[in-house]
C-alpha atoms as a PDB file:
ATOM      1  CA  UNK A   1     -11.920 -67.866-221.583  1.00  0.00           C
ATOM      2  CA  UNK A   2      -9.733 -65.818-219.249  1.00  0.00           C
ATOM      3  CA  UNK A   3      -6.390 -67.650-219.483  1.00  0.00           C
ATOM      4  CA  UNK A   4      -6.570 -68.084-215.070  1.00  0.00           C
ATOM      5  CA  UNK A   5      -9.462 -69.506-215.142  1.00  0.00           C
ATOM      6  CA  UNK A   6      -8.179 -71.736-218.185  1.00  0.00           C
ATOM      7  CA  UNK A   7      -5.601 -72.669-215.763  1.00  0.00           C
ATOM      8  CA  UNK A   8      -8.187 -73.370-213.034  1.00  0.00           C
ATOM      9  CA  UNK A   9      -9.305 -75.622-214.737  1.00  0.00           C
ATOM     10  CA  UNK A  10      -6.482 -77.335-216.645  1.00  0.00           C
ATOM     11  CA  UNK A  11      -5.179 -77.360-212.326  1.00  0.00           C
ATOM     12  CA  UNK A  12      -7.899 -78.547-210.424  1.00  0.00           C
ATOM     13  CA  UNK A  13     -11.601 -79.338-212.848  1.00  0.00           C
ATOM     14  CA  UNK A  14      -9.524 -81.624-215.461  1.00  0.00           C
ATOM     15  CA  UNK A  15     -12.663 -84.243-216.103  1.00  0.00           C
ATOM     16  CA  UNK A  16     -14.420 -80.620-217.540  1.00  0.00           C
ATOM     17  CA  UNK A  17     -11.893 -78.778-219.176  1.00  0.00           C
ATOM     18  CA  UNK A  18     -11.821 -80.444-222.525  1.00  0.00           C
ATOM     19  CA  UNK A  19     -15.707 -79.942-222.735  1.00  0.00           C
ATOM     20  CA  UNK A  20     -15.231 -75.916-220.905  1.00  0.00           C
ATOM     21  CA  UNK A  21     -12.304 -75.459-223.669  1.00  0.00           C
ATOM     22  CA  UNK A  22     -14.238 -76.410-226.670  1.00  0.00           C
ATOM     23  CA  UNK A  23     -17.331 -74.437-225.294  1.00  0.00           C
ATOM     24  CA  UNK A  24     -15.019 -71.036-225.305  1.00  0.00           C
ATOM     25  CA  UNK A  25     -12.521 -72.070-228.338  1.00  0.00           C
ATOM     26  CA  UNK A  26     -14.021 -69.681-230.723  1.00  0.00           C
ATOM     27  CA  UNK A  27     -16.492 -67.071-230.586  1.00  0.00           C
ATOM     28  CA  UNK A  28     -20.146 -67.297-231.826  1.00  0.00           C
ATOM     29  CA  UNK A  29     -22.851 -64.689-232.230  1.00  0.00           C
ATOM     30  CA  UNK A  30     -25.637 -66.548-230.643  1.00  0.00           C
ATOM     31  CA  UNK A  31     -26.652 -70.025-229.854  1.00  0.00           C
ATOM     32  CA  UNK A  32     -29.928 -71.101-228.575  1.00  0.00           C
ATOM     33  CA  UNK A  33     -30.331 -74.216-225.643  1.00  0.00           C
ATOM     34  CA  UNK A  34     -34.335 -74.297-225.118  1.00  0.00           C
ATOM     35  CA  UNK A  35     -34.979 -71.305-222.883  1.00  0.00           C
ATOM     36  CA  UNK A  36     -31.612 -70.003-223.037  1.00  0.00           C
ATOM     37  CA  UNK A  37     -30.586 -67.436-225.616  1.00  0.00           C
ATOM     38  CA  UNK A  38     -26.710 -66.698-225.800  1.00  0.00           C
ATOM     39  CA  UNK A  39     -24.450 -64.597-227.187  1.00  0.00           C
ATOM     40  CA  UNK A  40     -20.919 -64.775-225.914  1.00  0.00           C
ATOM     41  CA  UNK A  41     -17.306 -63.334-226.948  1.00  0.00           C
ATOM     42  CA  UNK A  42     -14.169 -65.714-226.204  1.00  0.00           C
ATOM     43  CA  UNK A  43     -13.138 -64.113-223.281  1.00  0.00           C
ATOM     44  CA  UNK A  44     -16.343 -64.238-220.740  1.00  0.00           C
ATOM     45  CA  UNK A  45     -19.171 -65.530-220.547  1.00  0.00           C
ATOM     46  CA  UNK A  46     -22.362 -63.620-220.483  1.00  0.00           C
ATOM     47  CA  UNK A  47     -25.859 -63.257-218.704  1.00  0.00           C
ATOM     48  CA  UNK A  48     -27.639 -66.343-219.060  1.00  0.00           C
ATOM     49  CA  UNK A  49     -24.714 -68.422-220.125  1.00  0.00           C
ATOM     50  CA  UNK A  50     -25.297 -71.984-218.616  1.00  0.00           C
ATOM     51  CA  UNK A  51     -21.591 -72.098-217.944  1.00  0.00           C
ATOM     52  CA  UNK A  52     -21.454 -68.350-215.946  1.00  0.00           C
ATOM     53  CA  UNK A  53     -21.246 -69.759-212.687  1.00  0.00           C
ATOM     54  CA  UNK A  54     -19.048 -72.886-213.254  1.00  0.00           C
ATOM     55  CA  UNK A  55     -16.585 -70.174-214.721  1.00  0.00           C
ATOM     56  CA  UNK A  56     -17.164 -67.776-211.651  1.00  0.00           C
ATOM     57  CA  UNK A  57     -16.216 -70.148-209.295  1.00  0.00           C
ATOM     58  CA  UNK A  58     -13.298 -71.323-211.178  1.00  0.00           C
ATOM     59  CA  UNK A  59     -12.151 -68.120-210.481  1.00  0.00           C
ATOM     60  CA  UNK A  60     -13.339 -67.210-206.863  1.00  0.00           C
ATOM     61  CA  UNK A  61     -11.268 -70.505-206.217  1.00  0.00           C
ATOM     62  CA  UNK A  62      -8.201 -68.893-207.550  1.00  0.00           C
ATOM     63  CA  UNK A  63      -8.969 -65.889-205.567  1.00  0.00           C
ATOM     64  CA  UNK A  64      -9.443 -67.954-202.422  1.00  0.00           C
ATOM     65  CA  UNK A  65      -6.300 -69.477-203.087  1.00  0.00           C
ATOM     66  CA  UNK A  66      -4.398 -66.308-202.979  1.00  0.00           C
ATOM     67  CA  UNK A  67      -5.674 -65.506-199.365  1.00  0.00           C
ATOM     68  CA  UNK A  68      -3.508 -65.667-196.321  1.00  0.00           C
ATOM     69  CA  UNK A  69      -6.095 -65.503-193.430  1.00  0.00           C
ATOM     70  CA  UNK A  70      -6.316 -69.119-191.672  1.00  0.00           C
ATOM     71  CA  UNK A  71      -9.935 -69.003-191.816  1.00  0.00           C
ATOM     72  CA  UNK A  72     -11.040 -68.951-195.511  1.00  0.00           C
ATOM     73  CA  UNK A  73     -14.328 -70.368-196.434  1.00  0.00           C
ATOM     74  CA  UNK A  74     -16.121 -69.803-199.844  1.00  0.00           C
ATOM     75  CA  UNK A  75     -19.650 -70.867-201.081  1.00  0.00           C
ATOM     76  CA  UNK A  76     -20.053 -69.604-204.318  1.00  0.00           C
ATOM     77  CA  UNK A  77     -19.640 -65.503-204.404  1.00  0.00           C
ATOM     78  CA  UNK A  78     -19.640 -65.257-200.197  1.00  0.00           C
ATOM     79  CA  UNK A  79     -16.408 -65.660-199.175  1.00  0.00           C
ATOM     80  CA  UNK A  80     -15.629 -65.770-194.954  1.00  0.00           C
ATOM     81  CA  UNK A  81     -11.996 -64.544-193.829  1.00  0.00           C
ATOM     82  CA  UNK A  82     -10.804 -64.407-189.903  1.00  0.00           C
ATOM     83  CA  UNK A  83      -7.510 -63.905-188.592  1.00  0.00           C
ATOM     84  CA  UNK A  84      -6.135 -60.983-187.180  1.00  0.00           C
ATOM     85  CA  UNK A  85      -6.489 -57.416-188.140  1.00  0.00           C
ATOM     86  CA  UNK A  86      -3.503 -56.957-190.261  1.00  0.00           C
ATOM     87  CA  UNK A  87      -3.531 -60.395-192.175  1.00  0.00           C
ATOM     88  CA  UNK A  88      -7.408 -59.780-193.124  1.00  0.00           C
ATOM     89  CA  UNK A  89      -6.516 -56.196-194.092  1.00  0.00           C
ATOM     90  CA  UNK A  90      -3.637 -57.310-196.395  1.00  0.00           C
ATOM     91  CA  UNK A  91      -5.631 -59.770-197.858  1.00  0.00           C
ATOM     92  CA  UNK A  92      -8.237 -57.331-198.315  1.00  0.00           C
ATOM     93  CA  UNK A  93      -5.737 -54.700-200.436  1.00  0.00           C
ATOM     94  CA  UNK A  94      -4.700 -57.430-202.660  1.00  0.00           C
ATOM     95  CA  UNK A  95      -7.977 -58.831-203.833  1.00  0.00           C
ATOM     96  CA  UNK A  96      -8.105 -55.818-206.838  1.00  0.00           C
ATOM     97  CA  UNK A  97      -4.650 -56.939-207.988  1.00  0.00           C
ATOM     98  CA  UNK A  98      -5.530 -60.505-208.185  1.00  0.00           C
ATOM     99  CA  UNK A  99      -9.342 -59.766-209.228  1.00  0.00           C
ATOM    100  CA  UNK A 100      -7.594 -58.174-212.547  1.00  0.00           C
ATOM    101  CA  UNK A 101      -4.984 -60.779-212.848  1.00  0.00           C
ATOM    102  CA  UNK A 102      -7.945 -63.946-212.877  1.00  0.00           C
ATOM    103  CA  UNK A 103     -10.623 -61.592-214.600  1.00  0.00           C
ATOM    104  CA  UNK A 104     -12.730 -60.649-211.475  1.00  0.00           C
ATOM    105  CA  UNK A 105     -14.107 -56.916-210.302  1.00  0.00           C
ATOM    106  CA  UNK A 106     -14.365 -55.812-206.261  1.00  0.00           C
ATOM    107  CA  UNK A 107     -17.918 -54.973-206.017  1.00  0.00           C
ATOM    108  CA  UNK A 108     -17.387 -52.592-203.036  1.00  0.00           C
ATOM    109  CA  UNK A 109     -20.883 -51.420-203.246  1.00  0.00           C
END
């Protein structure tokens, strides 16, 4: 697990890090939950990984932490900034910089 989103957790989720921890403590080449058919590496979690989102969000909210516009409203992957011009485009500049320092990628597509 990305060590920000470690930190997330260990921060703000503490009643689910323990479990979260153990879940990305070592690597394993696949593991099998009914429908679901994982394989996953120590450092992210993959497509179809029960946990995916959880861990998404866990670092969205760092991300949304970081901003400085005073409105700044997530759900998920939408995130809603407002504030004037040159606070939303600093905020905008720095999201690469602090997507590679919690383990996220601008999708500017």
């Amino acid at each position: 697990m990305h060590s920000e989103i470690q930190r997330t957790f260990q921060e703000n989720l503490t009643e689910l890090f323990p479990f979260v921890s153990t879940c990305y403590s070592s690597s394993f080449n696949l593991l099998c939950f009914g429908e679901f058919l994982i394989s996953s590496t120590k450092e992210r979690s993959n497509l179809g990984d029960p946990l995916g989102p959880l861990l998404f969000r866990a670092a969205s909210l760092r991300l949304a932490k970081f901003m400085k516009a005073s409105l700044n409203s997530w759900y998920m992957d939408d995130g809603t900034l407002g504030d004037n011009v040159d606070v939303l485009i600093n905020d905008y500049q720095a999201v690469p910089q602090i997507d590679r320092r919690i383990g996220l990628e601008l999708n500017e597509h």
